[in-house]
C-alpha atoms as a PDB file:
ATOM      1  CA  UNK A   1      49.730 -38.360  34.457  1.00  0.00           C
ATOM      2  CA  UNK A   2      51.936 -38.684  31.772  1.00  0.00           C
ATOM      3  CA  UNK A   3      53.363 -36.067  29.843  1.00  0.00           C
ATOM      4  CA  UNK A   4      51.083 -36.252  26.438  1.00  0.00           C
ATOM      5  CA  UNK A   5      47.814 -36.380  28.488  1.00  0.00           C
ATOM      6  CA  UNK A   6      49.070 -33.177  30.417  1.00  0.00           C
ATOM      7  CA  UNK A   7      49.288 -31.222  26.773  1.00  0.00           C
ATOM      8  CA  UNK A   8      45.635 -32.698  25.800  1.00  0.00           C
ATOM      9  CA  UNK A   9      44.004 -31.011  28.969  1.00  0.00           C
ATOM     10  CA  UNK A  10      46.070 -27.854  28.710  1.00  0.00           C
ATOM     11  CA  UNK A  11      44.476 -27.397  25.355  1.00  0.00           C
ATOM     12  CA  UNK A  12      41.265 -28.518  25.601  1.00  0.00           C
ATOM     13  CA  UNK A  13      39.862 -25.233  27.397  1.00  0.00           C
ATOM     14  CA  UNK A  14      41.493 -23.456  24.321  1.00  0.00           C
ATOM     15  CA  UNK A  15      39.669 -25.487  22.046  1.00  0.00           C
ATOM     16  CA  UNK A  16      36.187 -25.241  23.957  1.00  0.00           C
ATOM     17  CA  UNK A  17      36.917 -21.768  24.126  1.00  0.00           C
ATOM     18  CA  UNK A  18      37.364 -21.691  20.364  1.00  0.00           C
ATOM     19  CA  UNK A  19      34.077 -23.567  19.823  1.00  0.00           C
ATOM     20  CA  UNK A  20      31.860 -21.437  22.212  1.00  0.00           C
ATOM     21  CA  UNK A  21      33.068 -18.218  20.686  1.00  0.00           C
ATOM     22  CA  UNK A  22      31.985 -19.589  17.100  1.00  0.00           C
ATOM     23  CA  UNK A  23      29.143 -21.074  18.810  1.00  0.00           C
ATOM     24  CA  UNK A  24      28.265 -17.378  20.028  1.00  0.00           C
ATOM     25  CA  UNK A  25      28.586 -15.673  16.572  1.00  0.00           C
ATOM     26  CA  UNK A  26      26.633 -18.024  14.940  1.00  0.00           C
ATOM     27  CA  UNK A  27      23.950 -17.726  17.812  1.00  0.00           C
ATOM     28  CA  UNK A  28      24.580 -13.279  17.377  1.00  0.00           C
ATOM     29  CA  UNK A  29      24.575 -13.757  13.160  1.00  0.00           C
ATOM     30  CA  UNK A  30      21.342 -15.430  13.832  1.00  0.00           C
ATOM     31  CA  UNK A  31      19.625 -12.970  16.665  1.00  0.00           C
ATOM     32  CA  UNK A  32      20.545  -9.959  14.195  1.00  0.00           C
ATOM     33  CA  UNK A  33      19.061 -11.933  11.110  1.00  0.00           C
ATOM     34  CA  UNK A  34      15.695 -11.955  13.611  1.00  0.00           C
ATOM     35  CA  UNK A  35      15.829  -8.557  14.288  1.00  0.00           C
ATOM     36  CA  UNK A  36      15.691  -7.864  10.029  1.00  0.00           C
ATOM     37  CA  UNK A  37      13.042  -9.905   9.684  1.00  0.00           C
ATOM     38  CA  UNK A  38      11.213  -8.131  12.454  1.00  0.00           C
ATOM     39  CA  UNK A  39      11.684  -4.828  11.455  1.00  0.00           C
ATOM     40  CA  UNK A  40      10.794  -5.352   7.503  1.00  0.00           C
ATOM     41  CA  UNK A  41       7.855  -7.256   8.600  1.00  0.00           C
ATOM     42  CA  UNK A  42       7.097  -4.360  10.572  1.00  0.00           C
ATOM     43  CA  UNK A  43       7.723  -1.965   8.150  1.00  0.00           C
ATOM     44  CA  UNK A  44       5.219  -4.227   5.531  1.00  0.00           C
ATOM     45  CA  UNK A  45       2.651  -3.985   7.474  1.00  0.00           C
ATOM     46  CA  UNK A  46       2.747  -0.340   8.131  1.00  0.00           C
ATOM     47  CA  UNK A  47       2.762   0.280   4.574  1.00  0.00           C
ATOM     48  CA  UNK A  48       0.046  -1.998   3.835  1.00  0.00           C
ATOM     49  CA  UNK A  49      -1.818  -0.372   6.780  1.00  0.00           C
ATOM     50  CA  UNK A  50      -1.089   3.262   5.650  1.00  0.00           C
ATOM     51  CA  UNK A  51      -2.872   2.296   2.286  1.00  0.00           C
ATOM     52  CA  UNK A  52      -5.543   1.039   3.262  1.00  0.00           C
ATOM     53  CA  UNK A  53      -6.308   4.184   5.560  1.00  0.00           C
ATOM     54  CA  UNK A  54      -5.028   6.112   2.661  1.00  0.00           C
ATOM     55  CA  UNK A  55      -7.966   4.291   0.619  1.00  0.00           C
ATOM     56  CA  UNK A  56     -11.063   3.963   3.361  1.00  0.00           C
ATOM     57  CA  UNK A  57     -10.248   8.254   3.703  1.00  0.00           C
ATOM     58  CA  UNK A  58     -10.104   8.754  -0.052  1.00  0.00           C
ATOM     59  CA  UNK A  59     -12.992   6.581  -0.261  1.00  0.00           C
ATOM     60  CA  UNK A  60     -15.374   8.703   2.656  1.00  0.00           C
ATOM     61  CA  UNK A  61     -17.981  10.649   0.742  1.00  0.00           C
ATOM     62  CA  UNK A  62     -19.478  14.069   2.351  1.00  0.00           C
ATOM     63  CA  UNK A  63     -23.402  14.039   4.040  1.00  0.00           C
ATOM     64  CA  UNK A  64     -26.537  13.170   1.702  1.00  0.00           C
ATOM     65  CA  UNK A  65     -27.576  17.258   1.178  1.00  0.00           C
ATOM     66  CA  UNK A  66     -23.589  17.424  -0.132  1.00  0.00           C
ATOM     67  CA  UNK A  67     -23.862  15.840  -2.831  1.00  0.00           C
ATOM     68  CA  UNK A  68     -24.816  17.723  -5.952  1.00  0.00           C
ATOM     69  CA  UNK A  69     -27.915  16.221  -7.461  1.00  0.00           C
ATOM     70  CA  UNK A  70     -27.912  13.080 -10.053  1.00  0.00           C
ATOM     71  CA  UNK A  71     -28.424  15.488 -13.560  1.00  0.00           C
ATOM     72  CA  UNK A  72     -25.795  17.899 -12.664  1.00  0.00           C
ATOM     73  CA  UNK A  73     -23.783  14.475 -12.217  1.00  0.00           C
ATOM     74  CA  UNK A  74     -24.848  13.684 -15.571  1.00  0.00           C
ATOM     75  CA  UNK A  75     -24.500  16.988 -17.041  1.00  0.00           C
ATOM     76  CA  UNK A  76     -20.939  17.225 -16.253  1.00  0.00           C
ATOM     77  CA  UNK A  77     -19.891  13.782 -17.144  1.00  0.00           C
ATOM     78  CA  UNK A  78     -21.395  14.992 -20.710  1.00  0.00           C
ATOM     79  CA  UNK A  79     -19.472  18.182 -20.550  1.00  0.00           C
ATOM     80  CA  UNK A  80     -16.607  16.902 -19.825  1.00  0.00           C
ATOM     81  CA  UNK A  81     -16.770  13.816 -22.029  1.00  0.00           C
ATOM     82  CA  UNK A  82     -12.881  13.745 -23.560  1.00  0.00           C
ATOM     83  CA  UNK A  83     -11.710  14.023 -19.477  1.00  0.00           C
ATOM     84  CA  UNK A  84     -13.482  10.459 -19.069  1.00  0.00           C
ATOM     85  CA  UNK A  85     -12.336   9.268 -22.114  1.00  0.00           C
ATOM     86  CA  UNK A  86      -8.909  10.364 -21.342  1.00  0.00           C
ATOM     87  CA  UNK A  87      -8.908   8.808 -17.764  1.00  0.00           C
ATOM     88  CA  UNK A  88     -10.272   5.629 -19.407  1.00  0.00           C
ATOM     89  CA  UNK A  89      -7.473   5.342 -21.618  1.00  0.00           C
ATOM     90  CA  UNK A  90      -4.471   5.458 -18.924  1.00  0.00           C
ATOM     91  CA  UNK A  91      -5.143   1.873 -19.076  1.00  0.00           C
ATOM     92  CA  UNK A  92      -7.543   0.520 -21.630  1.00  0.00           C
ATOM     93  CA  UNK A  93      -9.716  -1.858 -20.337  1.00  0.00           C
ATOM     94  CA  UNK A  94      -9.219  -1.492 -16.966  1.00  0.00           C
ATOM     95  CA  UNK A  95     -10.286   1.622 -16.136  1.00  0.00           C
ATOM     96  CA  UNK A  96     -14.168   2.387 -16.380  1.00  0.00           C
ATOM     97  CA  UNK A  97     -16.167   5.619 -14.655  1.00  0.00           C
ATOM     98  CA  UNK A  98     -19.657   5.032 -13.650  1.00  0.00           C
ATOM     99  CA  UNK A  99     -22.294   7.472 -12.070  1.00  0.00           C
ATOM    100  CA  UNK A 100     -23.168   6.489  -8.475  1.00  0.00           C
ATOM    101  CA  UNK A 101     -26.482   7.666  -6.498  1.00  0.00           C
ATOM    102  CA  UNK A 102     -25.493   7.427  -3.096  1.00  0.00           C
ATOM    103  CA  UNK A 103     -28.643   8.999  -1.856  1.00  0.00           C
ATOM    104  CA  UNK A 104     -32.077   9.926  -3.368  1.00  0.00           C
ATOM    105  CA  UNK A 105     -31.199  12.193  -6.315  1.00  0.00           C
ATOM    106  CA  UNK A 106     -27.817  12.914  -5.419  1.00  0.00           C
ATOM    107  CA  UNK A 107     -24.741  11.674  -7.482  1.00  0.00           C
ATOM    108  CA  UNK A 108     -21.003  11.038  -7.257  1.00  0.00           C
ATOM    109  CA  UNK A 109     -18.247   9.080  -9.455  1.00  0.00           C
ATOM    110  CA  UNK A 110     -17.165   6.148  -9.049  1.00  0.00           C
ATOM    111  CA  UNK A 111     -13.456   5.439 -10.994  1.00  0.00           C
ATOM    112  CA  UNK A 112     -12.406   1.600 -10.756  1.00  0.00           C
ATOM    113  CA  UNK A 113      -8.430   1.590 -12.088  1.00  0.00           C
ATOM    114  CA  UNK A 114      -6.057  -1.445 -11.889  1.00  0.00           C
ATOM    115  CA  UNK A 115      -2.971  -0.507 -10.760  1.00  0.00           C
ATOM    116  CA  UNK A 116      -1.232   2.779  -8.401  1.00  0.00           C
ATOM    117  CA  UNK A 117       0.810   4.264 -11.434  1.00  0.00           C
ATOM    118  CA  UNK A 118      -2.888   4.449 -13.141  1.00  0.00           C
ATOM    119  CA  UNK A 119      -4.362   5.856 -10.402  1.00  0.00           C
ATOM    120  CA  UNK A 120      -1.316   8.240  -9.871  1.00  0.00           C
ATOM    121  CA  UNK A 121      -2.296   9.330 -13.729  1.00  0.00           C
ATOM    122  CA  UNK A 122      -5.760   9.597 -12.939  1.00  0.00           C
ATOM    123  CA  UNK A 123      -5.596  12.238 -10.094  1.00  0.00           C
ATOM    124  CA  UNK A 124      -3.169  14.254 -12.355  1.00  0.00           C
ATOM    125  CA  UNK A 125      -5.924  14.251 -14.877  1.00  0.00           C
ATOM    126  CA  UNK A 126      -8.352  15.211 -12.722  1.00  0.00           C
ATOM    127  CA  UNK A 127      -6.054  17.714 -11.277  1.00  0.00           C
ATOM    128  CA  UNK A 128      -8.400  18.583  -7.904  1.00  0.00           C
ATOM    129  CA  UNK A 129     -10.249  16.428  -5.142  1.00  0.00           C
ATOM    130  CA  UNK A 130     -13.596  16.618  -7.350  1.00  0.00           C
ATOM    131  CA  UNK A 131     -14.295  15.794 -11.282  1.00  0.00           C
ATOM    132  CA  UNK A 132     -15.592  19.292 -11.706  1.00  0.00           C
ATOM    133  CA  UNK A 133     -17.223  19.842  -8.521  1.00  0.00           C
ATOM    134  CA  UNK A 134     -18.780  16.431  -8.523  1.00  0.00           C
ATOM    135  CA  UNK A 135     -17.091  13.881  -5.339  1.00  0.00           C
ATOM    136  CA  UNK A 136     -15.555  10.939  -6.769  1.00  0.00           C
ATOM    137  CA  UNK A 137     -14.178   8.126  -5.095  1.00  0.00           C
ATOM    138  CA  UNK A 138     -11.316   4.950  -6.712  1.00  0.00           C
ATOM    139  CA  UNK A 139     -11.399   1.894  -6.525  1.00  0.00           C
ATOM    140  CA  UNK A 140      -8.756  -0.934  -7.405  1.00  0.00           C
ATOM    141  CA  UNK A 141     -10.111  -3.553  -8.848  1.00  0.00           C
END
């Protein structure tokens, strides 16, 4: 073996060394760049999960003899007439209330809104878990 050939092979495990360490912090940058996308992906869908619970609980009504009946429903939607108005207005056009008869003679709200800031405003204006003593349930639409 000559003397130049003896140099190449003493370096060569240095320099495969060299290339499998890069090799291995590429292959580590890339297994912790997995392990980011796993745990927002996670985290997504726990957040979309926890609203839609949050929603289908908002949204369960109480039993049929709960209710109050359809004219005090009526009644208090008149009564309270500026309330709706006001709730309407957090974002014109978009919001609506309508009376609901979820049973025979019995009556609820039903409050369609368009966004999470507008339906953040519209519990504040209703300021309780029922418009008055009448059950109301939101929906985004």
């Amino acid at each position: 073996m000559s003397e130049d050939s003896s140099k190449k092979s003493h370096l060569n495990p240095i320099l495969l060394n060299n290339k499998t360490s890069k090799g291995k912090k590429n292959r580590h940058i890339l297994y912790a760049l997995i392990i980011i996308l796993v745990v927002f992906g996670s985290l997504s869908l726990i957040l979309i999960s926890y609203g839609a619970i949050k929603t289908y609980i908002d949204n369960l009504g109480p039993s049929c003899e709960d209710y109050p009946s359809i004219e005090t429903v009526r009644e208090t939607v008149e009564e309270h007439q500026e309330v709706i108005t006001s709730i309407e207005n957090t974002s014109l056009g978009y919001v609506w209330v309508e009376i609901n008869e979820p049973c025979d003679g019995k009556g609820e709200l039903f409050i369609y809104y368009d966004t999470i800031t507008t339906r953040n405003k519209i519990k504040s204006i209703i300021g309780g878990d029922t418009f008055f003593g009448v059950p109301y349930k939101m929906f985004n639409t």
